[in-house]
Protein backbone atom coordinates (compact mmCIF):
# COMPACT_ATOMS: atom_id res chain seq x y z
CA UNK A 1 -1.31 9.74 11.57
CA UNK A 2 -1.29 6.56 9.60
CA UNK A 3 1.99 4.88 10.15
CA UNK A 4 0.91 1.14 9.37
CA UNK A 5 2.95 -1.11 7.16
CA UNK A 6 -0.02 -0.93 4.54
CA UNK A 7 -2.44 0.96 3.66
CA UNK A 8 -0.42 3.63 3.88
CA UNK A 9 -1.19 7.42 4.08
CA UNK A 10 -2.13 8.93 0.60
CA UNK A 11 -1.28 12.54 -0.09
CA UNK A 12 -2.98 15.13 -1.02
CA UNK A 13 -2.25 14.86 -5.05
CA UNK A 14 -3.61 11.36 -4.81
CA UNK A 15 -6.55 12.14 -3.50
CA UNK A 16 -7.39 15.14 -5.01
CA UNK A 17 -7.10 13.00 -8.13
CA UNK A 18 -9.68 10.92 -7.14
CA UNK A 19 -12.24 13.33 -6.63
CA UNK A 20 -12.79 14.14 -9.98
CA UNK A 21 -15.26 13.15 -12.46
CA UNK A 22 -15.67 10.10 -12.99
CA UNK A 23 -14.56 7.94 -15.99
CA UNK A 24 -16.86 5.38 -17.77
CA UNK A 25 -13.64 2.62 -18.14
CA UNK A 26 -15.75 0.60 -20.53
CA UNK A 27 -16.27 3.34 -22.95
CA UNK A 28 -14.22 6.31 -22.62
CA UNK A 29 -10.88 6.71 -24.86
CA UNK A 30 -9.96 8.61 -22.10
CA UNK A 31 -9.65 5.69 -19.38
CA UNK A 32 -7.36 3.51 -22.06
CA UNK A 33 -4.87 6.41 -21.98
CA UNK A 34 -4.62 6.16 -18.16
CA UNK A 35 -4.44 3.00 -17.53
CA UNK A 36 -1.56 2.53 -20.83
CA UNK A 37 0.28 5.56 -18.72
CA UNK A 38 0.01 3.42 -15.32
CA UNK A 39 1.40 0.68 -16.92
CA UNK A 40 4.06 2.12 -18.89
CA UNK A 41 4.53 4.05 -15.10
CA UNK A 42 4.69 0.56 -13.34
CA UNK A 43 7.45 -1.01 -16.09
CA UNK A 44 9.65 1.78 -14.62
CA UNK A 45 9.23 0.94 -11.30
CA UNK A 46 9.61 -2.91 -11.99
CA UNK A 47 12.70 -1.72 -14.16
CA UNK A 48 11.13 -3.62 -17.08
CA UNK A 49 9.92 -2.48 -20.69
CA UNK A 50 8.99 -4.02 -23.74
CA UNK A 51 11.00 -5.12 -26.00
CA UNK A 52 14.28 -4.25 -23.65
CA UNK A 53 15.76 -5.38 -20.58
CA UNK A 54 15.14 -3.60 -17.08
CA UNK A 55 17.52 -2.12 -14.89
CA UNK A 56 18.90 -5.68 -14.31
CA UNK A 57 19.15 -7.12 -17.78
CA UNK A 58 17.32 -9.82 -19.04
CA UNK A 59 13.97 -10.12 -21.11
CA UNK A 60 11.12 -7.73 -21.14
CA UNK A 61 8.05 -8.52 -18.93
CA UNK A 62 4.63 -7.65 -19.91
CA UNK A 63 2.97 -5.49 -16.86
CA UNK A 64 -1.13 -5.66 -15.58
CA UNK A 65 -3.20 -4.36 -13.45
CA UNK A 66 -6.29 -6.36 -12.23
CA UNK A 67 -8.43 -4.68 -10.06
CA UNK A 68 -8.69 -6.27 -6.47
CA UNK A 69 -6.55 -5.98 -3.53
CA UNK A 70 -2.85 -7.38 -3.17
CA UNK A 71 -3.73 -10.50 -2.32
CA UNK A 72 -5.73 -11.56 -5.34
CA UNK A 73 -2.40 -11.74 -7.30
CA UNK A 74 -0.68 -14.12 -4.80
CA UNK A 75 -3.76 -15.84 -5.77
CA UNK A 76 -4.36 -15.45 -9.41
CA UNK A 77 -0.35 -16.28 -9.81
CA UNK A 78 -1.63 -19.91 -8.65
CA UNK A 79 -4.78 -19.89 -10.29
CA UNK A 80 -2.83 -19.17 -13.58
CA UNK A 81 -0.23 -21.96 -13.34
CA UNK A 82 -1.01 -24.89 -11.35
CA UNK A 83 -3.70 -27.50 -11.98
CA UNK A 84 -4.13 -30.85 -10.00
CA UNK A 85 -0.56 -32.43 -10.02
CA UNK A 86 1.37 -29.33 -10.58
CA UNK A 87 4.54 -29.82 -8.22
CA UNK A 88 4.96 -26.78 -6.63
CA UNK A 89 8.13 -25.30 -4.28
CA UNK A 90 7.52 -22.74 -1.33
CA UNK A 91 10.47 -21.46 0.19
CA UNK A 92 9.23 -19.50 3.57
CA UNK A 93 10.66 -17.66 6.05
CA UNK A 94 7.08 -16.21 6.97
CA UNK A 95 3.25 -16.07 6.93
CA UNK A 96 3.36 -14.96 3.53
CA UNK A 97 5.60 -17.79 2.46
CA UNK A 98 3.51 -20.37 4.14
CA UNK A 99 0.43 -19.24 3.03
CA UNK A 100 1.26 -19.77 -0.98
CA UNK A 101 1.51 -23.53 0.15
CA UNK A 102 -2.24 -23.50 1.14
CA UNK A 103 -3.36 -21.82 -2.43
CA UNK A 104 -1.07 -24.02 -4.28
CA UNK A 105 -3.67 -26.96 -2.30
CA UNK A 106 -6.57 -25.42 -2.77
CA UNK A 107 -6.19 -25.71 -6.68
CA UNK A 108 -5.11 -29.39 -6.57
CA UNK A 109 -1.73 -28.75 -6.69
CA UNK A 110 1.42 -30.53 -4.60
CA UNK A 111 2.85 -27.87 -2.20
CA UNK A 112 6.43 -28.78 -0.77
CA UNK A 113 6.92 -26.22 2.29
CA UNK A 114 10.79 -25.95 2.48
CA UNK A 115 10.64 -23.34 5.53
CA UNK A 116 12.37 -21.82 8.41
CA UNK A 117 11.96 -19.93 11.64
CA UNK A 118 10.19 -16.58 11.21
CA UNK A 119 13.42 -14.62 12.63
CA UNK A 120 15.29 -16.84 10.60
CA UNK A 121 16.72 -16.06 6.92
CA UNK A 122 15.44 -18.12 4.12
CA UNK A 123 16.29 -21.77 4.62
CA UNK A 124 18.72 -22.26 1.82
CA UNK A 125 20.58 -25.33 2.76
CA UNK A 126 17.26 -27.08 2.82
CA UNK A 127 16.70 -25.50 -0.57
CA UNK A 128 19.90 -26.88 -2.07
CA UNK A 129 19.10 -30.58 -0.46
CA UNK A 130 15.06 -30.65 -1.70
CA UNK A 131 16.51 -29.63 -5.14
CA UNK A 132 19.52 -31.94 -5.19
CA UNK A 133 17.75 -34.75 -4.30
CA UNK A 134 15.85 -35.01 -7.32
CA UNK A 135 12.83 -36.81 -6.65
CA UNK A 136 10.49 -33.92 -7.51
CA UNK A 137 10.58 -31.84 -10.83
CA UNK A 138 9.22 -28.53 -9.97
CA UNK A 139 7.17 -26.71 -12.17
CA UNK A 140 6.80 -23.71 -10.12
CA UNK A 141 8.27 -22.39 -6.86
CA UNK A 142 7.03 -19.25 -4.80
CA UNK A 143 8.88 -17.00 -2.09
CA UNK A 144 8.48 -13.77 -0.62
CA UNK A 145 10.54 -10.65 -0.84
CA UNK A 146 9.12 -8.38 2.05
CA UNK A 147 7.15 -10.58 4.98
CA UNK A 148 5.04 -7.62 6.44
CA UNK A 149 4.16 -9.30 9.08
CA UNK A 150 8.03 -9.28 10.44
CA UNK A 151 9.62 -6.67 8.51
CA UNK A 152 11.98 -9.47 7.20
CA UNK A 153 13.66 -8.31 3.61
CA UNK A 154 14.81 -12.03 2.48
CA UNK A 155 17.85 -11.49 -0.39
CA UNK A 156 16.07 -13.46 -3.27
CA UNK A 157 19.24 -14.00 -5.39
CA UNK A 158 21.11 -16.81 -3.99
CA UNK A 159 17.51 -18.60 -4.02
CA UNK A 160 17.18 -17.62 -7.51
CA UNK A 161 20.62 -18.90 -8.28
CA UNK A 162 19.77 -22.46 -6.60
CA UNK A 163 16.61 -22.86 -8.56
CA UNK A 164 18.75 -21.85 -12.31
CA UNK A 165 21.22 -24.41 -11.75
CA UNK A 166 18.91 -27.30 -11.79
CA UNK A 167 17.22 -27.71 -15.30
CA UNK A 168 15.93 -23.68 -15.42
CA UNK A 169 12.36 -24.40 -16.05
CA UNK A 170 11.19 -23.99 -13.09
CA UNK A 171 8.45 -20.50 -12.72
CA UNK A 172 9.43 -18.68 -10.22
CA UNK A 173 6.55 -16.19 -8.52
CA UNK A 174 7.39 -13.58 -5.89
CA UNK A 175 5.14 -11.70 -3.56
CA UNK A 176 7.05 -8.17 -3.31
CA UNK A 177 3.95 -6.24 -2.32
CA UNK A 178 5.71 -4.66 0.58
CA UNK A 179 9.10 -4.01 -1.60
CA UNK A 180 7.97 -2.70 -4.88
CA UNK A 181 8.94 0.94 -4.92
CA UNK A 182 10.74 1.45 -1.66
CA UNK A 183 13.56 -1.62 -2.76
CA UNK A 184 15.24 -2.55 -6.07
CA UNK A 185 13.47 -5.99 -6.63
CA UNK A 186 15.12 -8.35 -9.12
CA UNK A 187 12.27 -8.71 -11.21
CA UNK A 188 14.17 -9.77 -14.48
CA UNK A 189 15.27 -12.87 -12.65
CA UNK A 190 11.02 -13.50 -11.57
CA UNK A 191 8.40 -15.16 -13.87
CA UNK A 192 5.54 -13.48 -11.74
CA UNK A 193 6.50 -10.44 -9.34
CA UNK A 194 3.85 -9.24 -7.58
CA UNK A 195 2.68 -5.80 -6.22
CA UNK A 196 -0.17 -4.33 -5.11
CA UNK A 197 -1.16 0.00 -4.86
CA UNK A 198 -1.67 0.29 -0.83
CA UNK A 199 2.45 -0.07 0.19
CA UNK A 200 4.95 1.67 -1.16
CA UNK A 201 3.32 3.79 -3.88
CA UNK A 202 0.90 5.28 -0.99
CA UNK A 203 -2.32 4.86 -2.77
CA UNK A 204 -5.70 3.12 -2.00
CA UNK A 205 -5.99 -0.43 -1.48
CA UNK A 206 -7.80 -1.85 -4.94
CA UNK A 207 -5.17 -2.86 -7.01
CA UNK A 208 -2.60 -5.72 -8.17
CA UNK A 209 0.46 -5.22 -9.78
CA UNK A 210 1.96 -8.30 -11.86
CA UNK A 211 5.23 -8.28 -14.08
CA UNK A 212 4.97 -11.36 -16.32
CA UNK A 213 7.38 -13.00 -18.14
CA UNK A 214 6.95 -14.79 -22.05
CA UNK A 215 7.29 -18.42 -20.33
CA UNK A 216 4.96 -17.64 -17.37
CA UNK A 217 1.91 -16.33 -20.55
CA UNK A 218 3.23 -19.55 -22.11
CA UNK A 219 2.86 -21.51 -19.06
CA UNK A 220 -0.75 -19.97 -18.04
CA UNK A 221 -1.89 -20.54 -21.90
CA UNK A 222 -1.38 -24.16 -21.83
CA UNK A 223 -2.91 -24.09 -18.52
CA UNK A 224 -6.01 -22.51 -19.57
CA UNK A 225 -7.23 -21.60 -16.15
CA UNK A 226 -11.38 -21.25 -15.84
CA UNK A 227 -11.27 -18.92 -13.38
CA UNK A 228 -11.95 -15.58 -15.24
CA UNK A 229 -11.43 -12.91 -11.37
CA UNK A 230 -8.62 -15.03 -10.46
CA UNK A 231 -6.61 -15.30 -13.78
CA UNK A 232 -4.38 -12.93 -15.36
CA UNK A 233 -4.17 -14.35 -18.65
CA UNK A 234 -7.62 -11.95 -19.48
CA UNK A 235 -5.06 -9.13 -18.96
CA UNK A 236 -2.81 -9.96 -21.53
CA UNK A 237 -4.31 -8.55 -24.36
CA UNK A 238 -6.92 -5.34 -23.41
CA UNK A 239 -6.90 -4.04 -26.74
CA UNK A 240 -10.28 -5.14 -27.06
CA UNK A 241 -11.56 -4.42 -24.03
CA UNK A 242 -10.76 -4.93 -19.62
CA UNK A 243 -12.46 -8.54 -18.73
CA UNK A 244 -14.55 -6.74 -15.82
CA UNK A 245 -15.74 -3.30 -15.28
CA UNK A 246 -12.04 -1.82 -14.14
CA UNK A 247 -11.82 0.04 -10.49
CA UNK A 248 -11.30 3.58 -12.18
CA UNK A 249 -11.16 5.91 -9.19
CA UNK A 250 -8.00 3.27 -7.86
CA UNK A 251 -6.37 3.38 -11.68
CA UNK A 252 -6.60 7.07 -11.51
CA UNK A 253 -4.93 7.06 -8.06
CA UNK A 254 -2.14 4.95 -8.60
CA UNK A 255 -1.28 6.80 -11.92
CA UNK A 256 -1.13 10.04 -10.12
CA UNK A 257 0.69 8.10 -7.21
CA UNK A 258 3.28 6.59 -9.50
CA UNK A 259 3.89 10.75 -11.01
CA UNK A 260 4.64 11.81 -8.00
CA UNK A 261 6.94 8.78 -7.68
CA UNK A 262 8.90 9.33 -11.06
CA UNK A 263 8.98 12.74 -10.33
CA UNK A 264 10.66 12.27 -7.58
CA UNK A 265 12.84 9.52 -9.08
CA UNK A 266 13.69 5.82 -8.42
CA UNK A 267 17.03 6.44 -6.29
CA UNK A 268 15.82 9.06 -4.59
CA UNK A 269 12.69 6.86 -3.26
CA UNK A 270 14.96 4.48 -2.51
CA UNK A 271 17.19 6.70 -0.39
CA UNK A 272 14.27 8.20 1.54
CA UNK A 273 13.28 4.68 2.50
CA UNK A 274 17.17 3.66 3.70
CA UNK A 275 17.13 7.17 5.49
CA UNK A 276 13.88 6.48 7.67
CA UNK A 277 14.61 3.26 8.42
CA UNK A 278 17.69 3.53 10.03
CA UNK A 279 16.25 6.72 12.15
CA UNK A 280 13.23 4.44 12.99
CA UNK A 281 15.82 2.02 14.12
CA UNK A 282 17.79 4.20 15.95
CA UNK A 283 15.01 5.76 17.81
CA UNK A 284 14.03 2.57 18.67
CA UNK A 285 17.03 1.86 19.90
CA UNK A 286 17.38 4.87 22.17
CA UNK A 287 14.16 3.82 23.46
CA UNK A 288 15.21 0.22 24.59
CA UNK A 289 13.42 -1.99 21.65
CA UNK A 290 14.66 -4.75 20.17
CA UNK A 291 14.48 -5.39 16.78
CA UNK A 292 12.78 -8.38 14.70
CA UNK A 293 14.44 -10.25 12.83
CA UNK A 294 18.22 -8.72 13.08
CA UNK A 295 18.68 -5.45 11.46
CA UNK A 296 20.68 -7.09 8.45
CA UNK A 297 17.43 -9.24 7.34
CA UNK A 298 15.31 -5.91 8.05
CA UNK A 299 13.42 -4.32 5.36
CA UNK A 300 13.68 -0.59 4.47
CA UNK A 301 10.04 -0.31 4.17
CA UNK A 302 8.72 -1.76 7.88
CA UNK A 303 10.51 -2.14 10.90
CA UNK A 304 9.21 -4.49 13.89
CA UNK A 305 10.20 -4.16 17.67
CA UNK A 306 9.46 -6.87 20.31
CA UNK A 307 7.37 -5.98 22.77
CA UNK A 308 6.16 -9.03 24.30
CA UNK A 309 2.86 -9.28 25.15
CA UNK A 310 1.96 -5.42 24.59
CA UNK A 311 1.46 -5.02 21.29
CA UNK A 312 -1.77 -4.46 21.53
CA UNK A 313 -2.12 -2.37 24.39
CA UNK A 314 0.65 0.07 22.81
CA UNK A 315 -1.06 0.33 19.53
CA UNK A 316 -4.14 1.17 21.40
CA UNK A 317 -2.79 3.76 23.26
CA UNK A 318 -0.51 5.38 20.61
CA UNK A 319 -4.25 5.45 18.89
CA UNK A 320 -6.17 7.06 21.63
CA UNK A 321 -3.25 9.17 23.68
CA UNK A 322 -1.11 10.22 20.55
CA UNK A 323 -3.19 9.97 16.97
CA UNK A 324 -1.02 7.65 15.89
CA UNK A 325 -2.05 4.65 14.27
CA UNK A 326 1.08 1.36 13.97
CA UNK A 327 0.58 -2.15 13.57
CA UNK A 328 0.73 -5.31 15.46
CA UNK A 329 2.08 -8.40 14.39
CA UNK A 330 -0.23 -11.24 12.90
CA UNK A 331 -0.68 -14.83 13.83
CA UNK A 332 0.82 -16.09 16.93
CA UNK A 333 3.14 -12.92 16.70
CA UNK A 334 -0.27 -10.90 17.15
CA UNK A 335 0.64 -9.05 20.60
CA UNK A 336 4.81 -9.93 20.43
CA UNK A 337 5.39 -7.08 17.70
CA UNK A 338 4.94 -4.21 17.26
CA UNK A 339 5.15 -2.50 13.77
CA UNK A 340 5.89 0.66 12.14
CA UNK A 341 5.44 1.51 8.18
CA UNK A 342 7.95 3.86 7.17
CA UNK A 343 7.04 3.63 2.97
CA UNK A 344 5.90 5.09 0.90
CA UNK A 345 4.91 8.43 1.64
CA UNK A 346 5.59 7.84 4.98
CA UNK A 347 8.85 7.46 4.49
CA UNK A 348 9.98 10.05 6.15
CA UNK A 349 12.46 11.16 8.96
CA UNK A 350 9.98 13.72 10.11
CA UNK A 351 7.05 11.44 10.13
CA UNK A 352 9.44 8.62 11.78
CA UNK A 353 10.37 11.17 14.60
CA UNK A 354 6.85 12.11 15.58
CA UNK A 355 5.94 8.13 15.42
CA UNK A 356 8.82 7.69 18.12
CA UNK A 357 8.57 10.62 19.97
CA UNK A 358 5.17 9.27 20.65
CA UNK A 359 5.62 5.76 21.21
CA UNK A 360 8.69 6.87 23.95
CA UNK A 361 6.24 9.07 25.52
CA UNK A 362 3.52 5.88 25.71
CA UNK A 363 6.56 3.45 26.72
């Protein structure tokens, strides 16, 4: 049983849509229609659509889907926007935070880390003193809504709110990869919010998700990136045709995916997630775990427990004695953490309980 924070289990539906026939994306009518679907699918989900304000107000954002695994769009967002010079903000809490400072330097750009403890919330003191001391102009800033790698859900708004009240033309770009579909995301306040198919829509990995505002295409056009894999600006406009052969078998999956999630509807994801969180929290409680970071940073979609220096002998055994496949943590974290993914399709109580059950029986 596949209970990692990503890839998650895919159901059956998913799956059995991607054993049909093939589709020729280049040629056939047919592939435009999915794809337009998927897209229409993922405004929904981003609470975005054109021409009107999302779920949160504000303007419309234009919605793509590259093919290529999550992480090309935290890298593609910098391709798109920042050149040599480009003064760039990264508020971090996390490994996913840091790490947009070393793509903002490996296109040219000037990265300015403004971080804090991994247990820690988002530093926003040291936010409010970087931005009121007015030295640097930022042209772009980057933070992270889910870390994975700590099951840390960082509230984006008063961030958001810090980086308005200084001239308002700074981009913002968020990695919510591990939010997006299991946690309202505030995308109408976000120049680039980022998603990818493997999390909480339970489909293959393959795919990016991007929700793009008019200043951010504005922004990227005056850029004029060269990279054509790592750009998004290609995906503007596919009227004419995708810039690559697309990754049909993924696009097919994550349409059918994304059915299953409207059919189920947006608060009724949400509540699933809430609802096997807290039981994965209790149960871990029960059991004598710890949680990481405190429950009120925690994310609805992952939940970490500290288990010094076993991770990685629990994960293997929950693998070998129970079936069960979790996560540990990354980086120096590797073998401190241990991880559970409850999103997605996993988000379940019932999945949750046989996940503890046989982690207290390892323990």
């Amino acid at each position: 049983m596949l209970m990692t924070p990503g890839p998650t289990a895919v159901p059956d539906p998913v799956r059995e849509a991607m054993s049909r026939e093939l589709i020729n994306p280049d040629v056939d009518p047919e592939f435009r229609r999915i794809y337009d679907r998927l897209t229409d699918r993922l405004a929904t989900v981003y609470g975005v659509g054109s021409g009107e304000g999302g779920e949160g107000g504000g303007p419309a954002r234009d919605v793509v889907v590259p093919g290529g695994e999550g992480i090309l769009g935290l890298e593609a967002a910098i391709a798109s926007l920042v050149e040599p010079g480009t003064e760039v903000l990264c508020l971090s809490n996390g490994l996913y935070g840091d790490g947009f400072a070393d793509f903002v330097e490996s296109y040219g750009g000037e990265a300015t880390l403004v971080s804090a403890d991994y247990d820690e919330a988002l530093p926003l003191a040291a936010l409010e003193s970087e931005l009121a001391d007015g030295d640097t102009e930022f042209d772009v800033a980057t933070m992270v809504h889910c870390e994975t790698p700590t099951g840390t859900l960082n509230d984006l708004g008063p961030a958001l709110d810090l980086l308005a009240g200084t001239d308002g033309e700074t981009l913002t770009v968020v990695d919510a990869v591990s939010s997006l579909g299991g946690v309202q995301v505030p995308t109408e306040r976000i120049d680039v919010c980022l998603g990818a198919s493997q999390k909480c829509f339970s489909a293959p990995p393959g795919l990016t998700t991007a929700a793009i505002s008019d200043r951010a295409w504005a922004a990227m056009e005056e850029r004029e990136p060269h990279s054509l894999y790592t750009n998004f600006l290609p995906w503007r406009d596919t009227s004419e045709g995708f810039p690559y052969t697309h990754l049909t078998t993924e696009v097919v999956a994550l349409d059918a995916a994304l059915g299953l999630w409207l059919e189920e509807g947006l608060d009724a994801v949400r509540e699933r997630h809430t609802e096997a969180a807290a039981r994965c929290r209790e149960r871990g409680a029960e059991l004598g775990l710890e949680p990481y970071p405190e429950p009120e940073r925690s994310s609805p979609t992952v939940t970490a427990f500290e288990v010094p220096g076993r991770a990685e002998e629990l994960q293997s055994r929950l693998r070998e004695e129970r079936d069960v496949l979790v996560a540990t943590g990354l980086g120096e974290l590797a073998d401190d953490i241990l991880r559970i993914g409850h999103m997605g399709h996993n988000a379940r109580v019932e999945r949750v309980d046989e996940t503890m059950d046989a982690l207290g029986d390892v323990l």
